[in-house]
Every structure is written in structure tokens, then in C-alpha cells.
PDB file of N, CA and C in Angstrom:
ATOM      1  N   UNK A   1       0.804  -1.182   0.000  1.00  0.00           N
ATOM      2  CA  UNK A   1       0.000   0.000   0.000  1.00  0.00           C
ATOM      3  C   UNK A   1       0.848   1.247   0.000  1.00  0.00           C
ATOM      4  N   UNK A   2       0.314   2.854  -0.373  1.00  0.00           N
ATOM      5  CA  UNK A   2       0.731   3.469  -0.245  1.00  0.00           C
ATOM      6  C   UNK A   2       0.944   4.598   1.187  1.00  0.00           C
ATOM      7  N   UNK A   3       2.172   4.713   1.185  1.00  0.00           N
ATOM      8  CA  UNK A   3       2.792   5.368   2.452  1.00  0.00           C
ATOM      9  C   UNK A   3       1.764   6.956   3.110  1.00  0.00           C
ATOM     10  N   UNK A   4       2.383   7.896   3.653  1.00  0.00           N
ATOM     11  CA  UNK A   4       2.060   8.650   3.562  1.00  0.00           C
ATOM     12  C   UNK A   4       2.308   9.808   2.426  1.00  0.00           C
ATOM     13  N   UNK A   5       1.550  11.199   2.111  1.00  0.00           N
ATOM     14  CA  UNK A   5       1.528  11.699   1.012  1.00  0.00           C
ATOM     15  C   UNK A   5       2.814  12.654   1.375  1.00  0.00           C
ATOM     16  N   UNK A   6       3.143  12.719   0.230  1.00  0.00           N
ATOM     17  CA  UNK A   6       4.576  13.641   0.649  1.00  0.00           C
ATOM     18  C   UNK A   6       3.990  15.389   0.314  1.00  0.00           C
ATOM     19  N   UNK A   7       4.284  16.042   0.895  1.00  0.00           N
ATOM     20  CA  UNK A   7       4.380  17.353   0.985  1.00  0.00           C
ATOM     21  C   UNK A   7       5.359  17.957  -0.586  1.00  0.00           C
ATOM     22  N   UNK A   8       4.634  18.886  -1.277  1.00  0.00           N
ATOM     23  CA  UNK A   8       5.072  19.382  -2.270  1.00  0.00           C
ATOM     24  C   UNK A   8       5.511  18.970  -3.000  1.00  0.00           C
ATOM     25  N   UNK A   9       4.720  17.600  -3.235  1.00  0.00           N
ATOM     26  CA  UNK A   9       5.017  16.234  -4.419  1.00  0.00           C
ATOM     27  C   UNK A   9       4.563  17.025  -6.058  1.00  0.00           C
ATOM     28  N   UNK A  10       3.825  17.436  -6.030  1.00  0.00           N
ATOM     29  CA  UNK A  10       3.653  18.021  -7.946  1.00  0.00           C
ATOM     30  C   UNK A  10       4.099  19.265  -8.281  1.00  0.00           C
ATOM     31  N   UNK A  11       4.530  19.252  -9.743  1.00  0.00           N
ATOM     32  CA  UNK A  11       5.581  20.217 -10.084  1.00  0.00           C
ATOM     33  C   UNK A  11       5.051  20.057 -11.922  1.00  0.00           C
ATOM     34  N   UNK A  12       4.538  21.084 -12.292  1.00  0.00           N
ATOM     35  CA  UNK A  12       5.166  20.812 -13.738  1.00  0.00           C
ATOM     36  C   UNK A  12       5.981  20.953 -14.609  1.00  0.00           C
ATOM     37  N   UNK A  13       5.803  20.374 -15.389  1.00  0.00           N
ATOM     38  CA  UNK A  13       7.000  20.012 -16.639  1.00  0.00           C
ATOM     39  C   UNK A  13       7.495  21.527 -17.049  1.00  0.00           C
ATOM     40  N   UNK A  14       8.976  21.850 -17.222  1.00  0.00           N
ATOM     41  CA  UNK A  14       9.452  23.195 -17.930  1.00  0.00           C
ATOM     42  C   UNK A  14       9.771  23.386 -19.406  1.00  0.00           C
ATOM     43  N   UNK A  15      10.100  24.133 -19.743  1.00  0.00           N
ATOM     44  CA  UNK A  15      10.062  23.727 -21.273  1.00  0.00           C
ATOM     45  C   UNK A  15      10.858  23.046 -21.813  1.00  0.00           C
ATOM     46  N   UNK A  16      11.806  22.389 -21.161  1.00  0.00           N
ATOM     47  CA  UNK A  16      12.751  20.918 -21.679  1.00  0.00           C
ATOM     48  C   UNK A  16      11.935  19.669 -21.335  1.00  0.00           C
ATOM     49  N   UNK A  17      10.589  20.375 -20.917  1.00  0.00           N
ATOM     50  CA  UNK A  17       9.799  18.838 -20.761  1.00  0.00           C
ATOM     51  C   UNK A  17      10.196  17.875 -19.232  1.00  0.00           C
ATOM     52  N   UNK A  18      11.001  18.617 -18.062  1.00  0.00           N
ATOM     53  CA  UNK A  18      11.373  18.104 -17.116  1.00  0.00           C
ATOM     54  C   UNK A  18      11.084  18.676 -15.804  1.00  0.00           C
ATOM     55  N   UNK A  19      10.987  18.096 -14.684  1.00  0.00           N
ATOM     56  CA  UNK A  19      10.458  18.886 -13.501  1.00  0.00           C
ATOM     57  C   UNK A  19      11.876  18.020 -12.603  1.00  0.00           C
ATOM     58  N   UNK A  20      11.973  18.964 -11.488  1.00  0.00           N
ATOM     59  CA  UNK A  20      12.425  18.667 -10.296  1.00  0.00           C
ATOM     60  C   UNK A  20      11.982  18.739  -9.139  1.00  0.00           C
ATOM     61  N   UNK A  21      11.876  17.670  -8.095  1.00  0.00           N
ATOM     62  CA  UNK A  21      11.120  17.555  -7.270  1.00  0.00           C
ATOM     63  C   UNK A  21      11.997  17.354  -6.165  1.00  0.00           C
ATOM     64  N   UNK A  22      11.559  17.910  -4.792  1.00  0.00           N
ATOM     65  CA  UNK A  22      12.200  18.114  -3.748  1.00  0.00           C
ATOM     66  C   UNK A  22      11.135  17.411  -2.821  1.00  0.00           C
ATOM     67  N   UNK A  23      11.719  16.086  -2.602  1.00  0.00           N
ATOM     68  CA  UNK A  23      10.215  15.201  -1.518  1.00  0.00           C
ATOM     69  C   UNK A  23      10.315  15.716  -0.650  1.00  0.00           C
ATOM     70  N   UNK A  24       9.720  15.714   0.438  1.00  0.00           N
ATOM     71  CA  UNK A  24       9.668  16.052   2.170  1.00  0.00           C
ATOM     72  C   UNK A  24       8.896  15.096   2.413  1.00  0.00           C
ATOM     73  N   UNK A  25       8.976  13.994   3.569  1.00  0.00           N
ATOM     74  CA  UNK A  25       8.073  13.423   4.908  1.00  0.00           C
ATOM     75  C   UNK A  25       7.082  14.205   5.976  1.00  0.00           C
ATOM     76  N   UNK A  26       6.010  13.956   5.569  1.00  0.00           N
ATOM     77  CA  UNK A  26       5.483  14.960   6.508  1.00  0.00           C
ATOM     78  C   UNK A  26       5.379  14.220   8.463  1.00  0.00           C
ATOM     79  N   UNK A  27       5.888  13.294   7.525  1.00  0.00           N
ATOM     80  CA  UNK A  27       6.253  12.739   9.082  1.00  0.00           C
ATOM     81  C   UNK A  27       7.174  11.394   9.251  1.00  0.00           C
ATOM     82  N   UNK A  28       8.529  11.447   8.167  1.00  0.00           N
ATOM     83  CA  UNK A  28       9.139  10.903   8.237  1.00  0.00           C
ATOM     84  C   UNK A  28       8.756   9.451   8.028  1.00  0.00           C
ATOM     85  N   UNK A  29       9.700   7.978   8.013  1.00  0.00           N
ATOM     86  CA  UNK A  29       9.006   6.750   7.792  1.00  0.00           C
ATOM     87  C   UNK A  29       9.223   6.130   9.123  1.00  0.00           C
ATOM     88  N   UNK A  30       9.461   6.740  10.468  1.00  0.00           N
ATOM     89  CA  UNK A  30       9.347   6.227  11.255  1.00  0.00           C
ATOM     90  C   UNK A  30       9.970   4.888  11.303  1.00  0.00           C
ATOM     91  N   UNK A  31      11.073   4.717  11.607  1.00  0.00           N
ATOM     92  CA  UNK A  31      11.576   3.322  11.411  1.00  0.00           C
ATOM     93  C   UNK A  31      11.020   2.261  10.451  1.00  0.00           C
ATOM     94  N   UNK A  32      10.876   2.533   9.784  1.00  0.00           N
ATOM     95  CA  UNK A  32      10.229   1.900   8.432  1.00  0.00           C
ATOM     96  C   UNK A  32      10.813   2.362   7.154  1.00  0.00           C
ATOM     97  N   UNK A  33      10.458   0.818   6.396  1.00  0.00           N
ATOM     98  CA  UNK A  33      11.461   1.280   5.049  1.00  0.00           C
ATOM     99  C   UNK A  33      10.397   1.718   4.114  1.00  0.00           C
ATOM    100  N   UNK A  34      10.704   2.639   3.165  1.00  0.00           N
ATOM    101  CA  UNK A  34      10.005   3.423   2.600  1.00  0.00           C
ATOM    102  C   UNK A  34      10.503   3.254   0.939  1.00  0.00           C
ATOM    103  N   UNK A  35       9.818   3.365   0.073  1.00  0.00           N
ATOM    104  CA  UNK A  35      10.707   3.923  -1.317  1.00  0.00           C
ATOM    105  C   UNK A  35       9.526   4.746  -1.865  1.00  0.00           C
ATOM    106  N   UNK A  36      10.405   5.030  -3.163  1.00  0.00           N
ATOM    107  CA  UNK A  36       9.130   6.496  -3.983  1.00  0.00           C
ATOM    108  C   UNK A  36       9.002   6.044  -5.258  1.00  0.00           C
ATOM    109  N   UNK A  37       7.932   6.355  -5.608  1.00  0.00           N
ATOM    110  CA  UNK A  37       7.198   5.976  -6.989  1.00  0.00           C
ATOM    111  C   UNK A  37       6.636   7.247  -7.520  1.00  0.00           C
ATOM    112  N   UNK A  38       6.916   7.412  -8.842  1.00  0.00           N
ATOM    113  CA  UNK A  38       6.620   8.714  -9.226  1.00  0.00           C
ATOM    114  C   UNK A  38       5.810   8.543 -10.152  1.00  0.00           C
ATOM    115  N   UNK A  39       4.584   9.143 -10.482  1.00  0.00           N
ATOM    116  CA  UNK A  39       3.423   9.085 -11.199  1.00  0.00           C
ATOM    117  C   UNK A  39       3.482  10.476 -12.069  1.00  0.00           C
ATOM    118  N   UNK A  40       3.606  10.911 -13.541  1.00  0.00           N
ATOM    119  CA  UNK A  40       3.201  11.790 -14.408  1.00  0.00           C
ATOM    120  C   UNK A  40       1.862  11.622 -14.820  1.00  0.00           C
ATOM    121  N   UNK A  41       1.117  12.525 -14.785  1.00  0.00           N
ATOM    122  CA  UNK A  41      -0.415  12.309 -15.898  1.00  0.00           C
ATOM    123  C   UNK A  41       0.271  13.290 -17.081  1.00  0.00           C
ATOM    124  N   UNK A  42      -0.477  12.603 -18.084  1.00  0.00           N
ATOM    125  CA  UNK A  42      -0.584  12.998 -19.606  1.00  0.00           C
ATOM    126  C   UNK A  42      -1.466  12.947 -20.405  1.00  0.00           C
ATOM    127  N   UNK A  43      -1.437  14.040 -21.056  1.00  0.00           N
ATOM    128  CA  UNK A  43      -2.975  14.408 -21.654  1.00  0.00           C
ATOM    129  C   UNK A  43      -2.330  14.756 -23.153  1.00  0.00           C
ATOM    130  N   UNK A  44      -3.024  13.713 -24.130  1.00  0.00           N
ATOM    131  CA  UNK A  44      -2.840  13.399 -25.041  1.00  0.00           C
ATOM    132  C   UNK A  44      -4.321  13.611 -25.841  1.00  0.00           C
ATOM    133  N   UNK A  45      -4.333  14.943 -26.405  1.00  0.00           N
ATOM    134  CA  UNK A  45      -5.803  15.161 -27.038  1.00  0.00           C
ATOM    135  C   UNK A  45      -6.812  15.171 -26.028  1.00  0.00           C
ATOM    136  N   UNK A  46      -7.621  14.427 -26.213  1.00  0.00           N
ATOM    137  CA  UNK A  46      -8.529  14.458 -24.810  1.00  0.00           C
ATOM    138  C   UNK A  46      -8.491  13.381 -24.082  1.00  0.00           C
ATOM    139  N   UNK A  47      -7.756  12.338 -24.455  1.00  0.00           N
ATOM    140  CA  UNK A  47      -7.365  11.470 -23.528  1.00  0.00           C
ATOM    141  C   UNK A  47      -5.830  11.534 -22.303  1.00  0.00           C
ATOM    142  N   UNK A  48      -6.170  11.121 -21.091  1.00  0.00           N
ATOM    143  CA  UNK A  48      -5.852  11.883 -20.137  1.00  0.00           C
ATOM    144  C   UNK A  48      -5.411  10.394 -19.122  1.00  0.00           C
ATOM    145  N   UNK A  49      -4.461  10.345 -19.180  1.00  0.00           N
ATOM    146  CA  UNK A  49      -3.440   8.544 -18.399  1.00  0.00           C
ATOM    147  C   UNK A  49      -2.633   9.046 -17.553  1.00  0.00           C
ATOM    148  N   UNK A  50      -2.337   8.319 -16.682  1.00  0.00           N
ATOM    149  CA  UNK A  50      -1.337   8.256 -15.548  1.00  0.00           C
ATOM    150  C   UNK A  50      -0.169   7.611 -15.496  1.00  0.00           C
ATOM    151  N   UNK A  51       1.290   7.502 -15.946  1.00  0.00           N
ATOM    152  CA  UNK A  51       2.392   6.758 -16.140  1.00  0.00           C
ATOM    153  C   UNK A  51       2.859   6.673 -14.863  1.00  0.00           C
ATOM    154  N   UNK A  52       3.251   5.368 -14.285  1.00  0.00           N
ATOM    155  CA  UNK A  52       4.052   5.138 -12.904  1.00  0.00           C
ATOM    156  C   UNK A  52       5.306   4.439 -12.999  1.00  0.00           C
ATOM    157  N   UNK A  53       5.824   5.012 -11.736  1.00  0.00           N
ATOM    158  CA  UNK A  53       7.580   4.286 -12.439  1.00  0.00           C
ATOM    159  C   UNK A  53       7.073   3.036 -11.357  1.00  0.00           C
ATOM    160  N   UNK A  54       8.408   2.263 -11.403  1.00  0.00           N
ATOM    161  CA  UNK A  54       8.951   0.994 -10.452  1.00  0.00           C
ATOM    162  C   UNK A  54       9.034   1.824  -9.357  1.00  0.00           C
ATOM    163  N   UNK A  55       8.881   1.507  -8.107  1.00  0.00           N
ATOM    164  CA  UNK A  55       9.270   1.704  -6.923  1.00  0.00           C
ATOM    165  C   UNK A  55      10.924   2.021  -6.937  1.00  0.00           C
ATOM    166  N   UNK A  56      11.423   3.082  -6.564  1.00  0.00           N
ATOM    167  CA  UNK A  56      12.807   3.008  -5.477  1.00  0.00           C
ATOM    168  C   UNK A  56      13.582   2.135  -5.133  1.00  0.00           C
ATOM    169  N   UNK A  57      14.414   2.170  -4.617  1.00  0.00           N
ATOM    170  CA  UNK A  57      15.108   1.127  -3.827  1.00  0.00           C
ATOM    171  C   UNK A  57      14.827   1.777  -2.630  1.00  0.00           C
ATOM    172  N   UNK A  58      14.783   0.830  -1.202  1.00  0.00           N
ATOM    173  CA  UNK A  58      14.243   1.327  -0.110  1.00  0.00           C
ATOM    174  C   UNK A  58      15.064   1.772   0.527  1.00  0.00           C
ATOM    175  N   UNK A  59      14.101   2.892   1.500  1.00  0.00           N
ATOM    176  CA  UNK A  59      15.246   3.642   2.181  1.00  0.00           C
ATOM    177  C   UNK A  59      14.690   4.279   3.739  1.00  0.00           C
ATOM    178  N   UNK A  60      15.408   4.522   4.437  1.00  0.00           N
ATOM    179  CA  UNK A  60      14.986   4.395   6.117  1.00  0.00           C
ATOM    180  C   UNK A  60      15.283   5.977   5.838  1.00  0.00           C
ATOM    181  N   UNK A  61      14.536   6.812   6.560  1.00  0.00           N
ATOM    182  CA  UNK A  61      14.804   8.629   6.802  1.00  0.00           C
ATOM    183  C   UNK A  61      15.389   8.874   7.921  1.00  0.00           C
ATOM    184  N   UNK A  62      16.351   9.001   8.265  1.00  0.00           N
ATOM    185  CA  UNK A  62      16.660   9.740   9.840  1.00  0.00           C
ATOM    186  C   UNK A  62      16.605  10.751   9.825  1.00  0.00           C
ATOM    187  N   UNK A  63      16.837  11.345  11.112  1.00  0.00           N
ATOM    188  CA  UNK A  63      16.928  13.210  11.177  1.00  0.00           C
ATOM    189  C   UNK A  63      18.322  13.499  12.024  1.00  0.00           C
ATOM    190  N   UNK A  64      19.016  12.368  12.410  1.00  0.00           N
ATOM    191  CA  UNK A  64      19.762  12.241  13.805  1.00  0.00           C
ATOM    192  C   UNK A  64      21.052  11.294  13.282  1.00  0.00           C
ATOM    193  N   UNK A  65      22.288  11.901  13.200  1.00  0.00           N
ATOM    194  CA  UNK A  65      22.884  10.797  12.945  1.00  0.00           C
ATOM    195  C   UNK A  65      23.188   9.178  13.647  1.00  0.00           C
ATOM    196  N   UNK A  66      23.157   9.573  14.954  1.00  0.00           N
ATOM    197  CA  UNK A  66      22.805   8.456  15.708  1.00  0.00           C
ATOM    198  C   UNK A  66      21.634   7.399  15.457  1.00  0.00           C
ATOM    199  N   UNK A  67      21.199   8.028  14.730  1.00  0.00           N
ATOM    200  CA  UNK A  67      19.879   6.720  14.114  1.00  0.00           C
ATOM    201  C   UNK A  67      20.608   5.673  12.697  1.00  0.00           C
ATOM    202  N   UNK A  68      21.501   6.144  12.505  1.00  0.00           N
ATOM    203  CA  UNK A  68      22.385   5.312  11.581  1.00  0.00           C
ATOM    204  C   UNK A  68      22.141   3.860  11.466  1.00  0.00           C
ATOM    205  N   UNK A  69      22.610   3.716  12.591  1.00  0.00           N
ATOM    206  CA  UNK A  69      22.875   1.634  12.888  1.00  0.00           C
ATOM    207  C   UNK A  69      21.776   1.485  12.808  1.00  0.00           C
ATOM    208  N   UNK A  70      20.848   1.910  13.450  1.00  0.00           N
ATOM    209  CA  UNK A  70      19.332   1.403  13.767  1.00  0.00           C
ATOM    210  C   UNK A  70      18.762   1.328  11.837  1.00  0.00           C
ATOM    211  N   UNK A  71      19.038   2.020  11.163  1.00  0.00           N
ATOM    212  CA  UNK A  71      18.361   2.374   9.944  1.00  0.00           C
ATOM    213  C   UNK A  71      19.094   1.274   9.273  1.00  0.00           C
ATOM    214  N   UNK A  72      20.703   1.344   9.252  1.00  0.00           N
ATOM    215  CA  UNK A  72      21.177   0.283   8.383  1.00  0.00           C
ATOM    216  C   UNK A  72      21.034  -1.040   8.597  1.00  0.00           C
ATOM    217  N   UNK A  73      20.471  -1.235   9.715  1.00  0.00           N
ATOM    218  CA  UNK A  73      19.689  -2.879  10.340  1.00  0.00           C
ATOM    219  C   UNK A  73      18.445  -3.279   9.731  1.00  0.00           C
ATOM    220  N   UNK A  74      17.582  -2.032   9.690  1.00  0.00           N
ATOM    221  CA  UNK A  74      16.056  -2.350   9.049  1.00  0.00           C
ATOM    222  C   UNK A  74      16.384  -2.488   7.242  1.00  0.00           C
ATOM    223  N   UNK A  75      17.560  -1.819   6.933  1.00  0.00           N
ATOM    224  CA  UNK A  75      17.409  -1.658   5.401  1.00  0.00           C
ATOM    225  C   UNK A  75      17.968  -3.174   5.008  1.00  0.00           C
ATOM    226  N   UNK A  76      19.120  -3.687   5.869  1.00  0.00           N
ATOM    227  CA  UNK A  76      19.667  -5.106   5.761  1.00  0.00           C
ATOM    228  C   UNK A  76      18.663  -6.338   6.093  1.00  0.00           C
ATOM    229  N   UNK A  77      18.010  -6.154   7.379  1.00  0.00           N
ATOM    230  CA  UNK A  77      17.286  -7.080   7.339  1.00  0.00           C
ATOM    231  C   UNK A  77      16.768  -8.100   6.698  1.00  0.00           C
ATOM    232  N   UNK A  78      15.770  -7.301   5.601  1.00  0.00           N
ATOM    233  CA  UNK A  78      14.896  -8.330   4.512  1.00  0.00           C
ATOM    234  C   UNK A  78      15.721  -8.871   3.327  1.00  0.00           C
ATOM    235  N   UNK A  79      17.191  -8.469   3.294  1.00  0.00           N
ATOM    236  CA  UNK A  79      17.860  -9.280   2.525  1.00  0.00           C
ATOM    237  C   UNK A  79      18.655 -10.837   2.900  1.00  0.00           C
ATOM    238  N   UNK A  80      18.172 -11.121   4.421  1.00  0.00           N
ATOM    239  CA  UNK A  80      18.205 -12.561   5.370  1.00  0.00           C
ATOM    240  C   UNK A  80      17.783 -13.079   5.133  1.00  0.00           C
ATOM    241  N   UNK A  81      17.676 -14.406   4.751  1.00  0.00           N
ATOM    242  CA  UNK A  81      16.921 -15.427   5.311  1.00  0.00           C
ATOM    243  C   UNK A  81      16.603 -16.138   6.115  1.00  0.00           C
ATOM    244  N   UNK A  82      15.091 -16.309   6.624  1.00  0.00           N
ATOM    245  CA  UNK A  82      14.972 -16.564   8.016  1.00  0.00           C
ATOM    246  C   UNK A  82      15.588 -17.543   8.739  1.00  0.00           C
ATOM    247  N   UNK A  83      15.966 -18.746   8.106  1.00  0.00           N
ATOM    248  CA  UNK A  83      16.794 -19.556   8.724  1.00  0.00           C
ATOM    249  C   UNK A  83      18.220 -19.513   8.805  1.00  0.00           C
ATOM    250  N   UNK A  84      19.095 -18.548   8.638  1.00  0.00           N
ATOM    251  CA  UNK A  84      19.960 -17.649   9.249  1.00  0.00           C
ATOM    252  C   UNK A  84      20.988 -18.146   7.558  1.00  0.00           C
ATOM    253  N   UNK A  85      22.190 -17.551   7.700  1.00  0.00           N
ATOM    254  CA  UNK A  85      23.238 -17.760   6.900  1.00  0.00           C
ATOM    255  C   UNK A  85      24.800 -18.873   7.387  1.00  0.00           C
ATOM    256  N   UNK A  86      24.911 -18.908   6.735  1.00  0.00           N
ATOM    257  CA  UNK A  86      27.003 -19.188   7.027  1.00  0.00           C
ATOM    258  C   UNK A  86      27.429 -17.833   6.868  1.00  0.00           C
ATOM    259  N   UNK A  87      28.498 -18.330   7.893  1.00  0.00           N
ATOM    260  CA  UNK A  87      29.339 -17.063   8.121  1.00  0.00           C
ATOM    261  C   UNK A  87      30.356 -15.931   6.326  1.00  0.00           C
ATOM    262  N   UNK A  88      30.118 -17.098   6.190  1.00  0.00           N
ATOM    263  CA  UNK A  88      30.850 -16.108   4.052  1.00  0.00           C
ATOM    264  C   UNK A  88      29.580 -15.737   3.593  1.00  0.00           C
ATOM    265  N   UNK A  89      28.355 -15.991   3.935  1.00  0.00           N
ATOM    266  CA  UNK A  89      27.145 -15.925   3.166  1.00  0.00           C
ATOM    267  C   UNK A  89      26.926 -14.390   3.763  1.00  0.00           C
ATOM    268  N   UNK A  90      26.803 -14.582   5.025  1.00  0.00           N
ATOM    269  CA  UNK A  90      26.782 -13.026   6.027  1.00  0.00           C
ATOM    270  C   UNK A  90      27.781 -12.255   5.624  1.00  0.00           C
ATOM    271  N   UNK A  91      29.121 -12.258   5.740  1.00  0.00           N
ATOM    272  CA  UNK A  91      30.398 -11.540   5.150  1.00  0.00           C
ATOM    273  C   UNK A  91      29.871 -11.038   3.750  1.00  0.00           C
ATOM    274  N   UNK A  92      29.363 -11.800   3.072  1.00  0.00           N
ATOM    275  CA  UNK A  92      29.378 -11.561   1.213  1.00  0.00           C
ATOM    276  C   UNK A  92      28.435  -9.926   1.224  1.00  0.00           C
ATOM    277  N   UNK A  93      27.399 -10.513   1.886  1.00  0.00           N
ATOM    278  CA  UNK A  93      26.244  -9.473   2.049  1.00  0.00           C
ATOM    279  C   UNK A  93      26.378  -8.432   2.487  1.00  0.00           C
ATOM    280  N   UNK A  94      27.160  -8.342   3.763  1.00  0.00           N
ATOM    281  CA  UNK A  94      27.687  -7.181   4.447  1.00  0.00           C
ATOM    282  C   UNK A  94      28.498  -6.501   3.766  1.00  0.00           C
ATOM    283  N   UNK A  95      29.317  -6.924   2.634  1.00  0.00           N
ATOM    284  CA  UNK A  95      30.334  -6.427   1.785  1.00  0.00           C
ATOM    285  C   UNK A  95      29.248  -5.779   0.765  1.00  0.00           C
ATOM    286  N   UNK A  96      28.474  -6.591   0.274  1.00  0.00           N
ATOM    287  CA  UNK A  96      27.723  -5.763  -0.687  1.00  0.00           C
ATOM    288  C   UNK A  96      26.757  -4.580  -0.409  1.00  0.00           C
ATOM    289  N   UNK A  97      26.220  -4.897   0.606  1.00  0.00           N
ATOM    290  CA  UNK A  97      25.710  -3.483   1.567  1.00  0.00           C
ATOM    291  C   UNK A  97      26.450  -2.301   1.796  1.00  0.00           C
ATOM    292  N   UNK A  98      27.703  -2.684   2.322  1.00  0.00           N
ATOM    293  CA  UNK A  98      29.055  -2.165   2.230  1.00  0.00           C
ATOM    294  C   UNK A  98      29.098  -0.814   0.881  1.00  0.00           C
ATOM    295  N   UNK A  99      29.667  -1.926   0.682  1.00  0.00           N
ATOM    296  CA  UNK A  99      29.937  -0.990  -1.127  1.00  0.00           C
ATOM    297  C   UNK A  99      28.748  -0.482  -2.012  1.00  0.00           C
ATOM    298  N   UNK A 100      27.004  -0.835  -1.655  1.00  0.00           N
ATOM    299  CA  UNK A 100      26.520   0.058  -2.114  1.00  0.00           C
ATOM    300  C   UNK A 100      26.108   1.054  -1.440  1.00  0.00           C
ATOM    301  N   UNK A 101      26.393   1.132  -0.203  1.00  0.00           N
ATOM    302  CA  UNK A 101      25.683   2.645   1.054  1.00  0.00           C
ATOM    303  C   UNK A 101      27.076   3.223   0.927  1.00  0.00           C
ATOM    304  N   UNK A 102      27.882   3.299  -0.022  1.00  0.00           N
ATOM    305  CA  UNK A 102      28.840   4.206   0.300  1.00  0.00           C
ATOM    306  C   UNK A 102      29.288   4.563  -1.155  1.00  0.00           C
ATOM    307  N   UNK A 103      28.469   4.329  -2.211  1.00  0.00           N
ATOM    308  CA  UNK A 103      28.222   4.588  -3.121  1.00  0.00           C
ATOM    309  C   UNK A 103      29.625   3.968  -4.915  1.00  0.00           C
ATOM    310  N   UNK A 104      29.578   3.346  -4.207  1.00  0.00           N
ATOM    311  CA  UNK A 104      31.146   2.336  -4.896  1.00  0.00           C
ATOM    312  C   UNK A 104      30.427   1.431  -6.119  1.00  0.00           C
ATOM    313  N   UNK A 105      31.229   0.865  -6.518  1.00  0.00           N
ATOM    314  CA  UNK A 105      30.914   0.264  -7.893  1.00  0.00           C
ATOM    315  C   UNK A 105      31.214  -1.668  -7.316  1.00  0.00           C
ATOM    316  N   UNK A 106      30.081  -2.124  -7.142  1.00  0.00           N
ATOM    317  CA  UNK A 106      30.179  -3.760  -7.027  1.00  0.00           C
ATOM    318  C   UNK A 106      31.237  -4.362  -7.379  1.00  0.00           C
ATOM    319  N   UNK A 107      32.139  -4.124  -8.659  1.00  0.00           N
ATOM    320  CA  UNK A 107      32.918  -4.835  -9.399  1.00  0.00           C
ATOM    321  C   UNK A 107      33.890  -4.208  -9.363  1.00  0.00           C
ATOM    322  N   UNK A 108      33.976  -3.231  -9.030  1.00  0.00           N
ATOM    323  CA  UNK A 108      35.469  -2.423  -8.514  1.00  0.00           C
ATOM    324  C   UNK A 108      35.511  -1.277  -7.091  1.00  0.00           C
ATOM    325  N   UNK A 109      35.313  -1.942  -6.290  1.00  0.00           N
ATOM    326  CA  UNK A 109      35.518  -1.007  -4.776  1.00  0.00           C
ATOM    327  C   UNK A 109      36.573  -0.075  -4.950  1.00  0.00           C
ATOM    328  N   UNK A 110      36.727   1.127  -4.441  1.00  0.00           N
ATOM    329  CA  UNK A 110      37.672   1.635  -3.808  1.00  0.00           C
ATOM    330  C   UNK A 110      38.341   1.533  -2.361  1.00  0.00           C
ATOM    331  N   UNK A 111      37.052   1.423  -1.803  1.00  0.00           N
ATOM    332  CA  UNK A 111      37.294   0.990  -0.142  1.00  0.00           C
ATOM    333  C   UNK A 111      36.785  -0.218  -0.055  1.00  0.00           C
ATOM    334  N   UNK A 112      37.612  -0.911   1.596  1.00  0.00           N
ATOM    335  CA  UNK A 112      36.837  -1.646   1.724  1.00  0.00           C
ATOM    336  C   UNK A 112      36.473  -2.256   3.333  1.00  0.00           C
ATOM    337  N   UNK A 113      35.671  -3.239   3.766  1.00  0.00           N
ATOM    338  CA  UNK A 113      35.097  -2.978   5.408  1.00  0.00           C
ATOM    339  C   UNK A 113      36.759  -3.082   5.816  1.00  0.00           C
ATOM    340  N   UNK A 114      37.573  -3.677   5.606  1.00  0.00           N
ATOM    341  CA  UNK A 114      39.150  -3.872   6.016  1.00  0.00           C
ATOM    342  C   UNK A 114      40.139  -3.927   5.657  1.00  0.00           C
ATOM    343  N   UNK A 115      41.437  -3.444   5.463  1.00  0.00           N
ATOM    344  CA  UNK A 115      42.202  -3.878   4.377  1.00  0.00           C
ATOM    345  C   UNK A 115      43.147  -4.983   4.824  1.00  0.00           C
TER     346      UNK A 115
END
């Protein structure tokens, strides 16, 4: 289902045909993972449709940096399986979590959790 409504979600198109949008939480996702889906309507003669993207990749809001760990736990979570891992299976994951919250390239890190 859908989340709450974001604050100063519509914008129209400029004359390159593009908008920029600045989301706000009107009340944050509360420890909850959240993503965004963006909907254009288009009016084509007198017919008048709604285009929706794919969902986001999900994402936890803090306001506090101390909410960090807590956020990067809920965002890791659902990539577990409930009957737990091996220890390289956990390592692999944590590496790949790793290298994408810090914005790195899968197939070529710059950093890494250790050297």
C-alpha cells in the first residue's frame, strides 16, 4: 500500500519537458522502510493517463545521525533469510551493503570494510 503523502510532491514540466522535485516526509518513515514511486499524468488530445515508475530502492529517513545503525539494520534485514546464513554468506552481504551505502561500484571497490 501506499505510504504517507509527501508534501510538495507536484511540479510541472518546464520547457525541456522536465520537472524537479524536492520530496519532504510529513512525518518521516518512522523506522520503516520506505521507497518512492513517481506518477506523471498525460494528456494526449482528450485522452488523459497516468504513467508510474517501479518503486525506489528502499530507504529508512533519519533526522539524527545516531539513528544510523538502527536504519542500516532495518534496510539489511529483509535481505536474510529466516533460517539464518554461514558465516561467508553473512560476510558476502555485508560487503555488498558495504559498497553500495557508500556509493562504490560492485565490481570495482575503492574501499573496503578492512584492508
Amino acid at each position: 500500500g501506499k505510504s504517507d503523502e509527501l508534501k510538495d510532491e507536484s511540479q510541472m514540466l518546464n520547457t525541456e519537458q522536465m520537472a524537479t522535485l524536492y520530496p519532504k516526509f510529513a512525518n518521516g518513515t518512522r523506522k520503516n522502510l520506505a521507497a518512492l514511486v513517481f506518477t506523471i499524468q498525460v494528456k494526449v488530445g482528450q485522452l488523459v493517463f497516468q504513467v508510474e515508475t517501479p518503486p525506489s530502492n528502499s530507504f529508512v529517513v533519519i533526522t539524527n545521525e545516531v539513528q544510523y545503525e538502527e536504519a542500516l539494520q532495518i534496510l539489511i534485514r529483509p535481505s536474510f533469510p529466516k533460517q539464518g546464513l554461514a558465516w561467508v554468506e553473512f560476510a558476502n552481504l555485508l560487503q555488498k551493503h558495504f559498497v553500495i551505502s557508500t556509493r562504490q561500484e560492485l565490481q570495482a571497490p575503492k574501499r573496503y570494510i578492512s584492508s
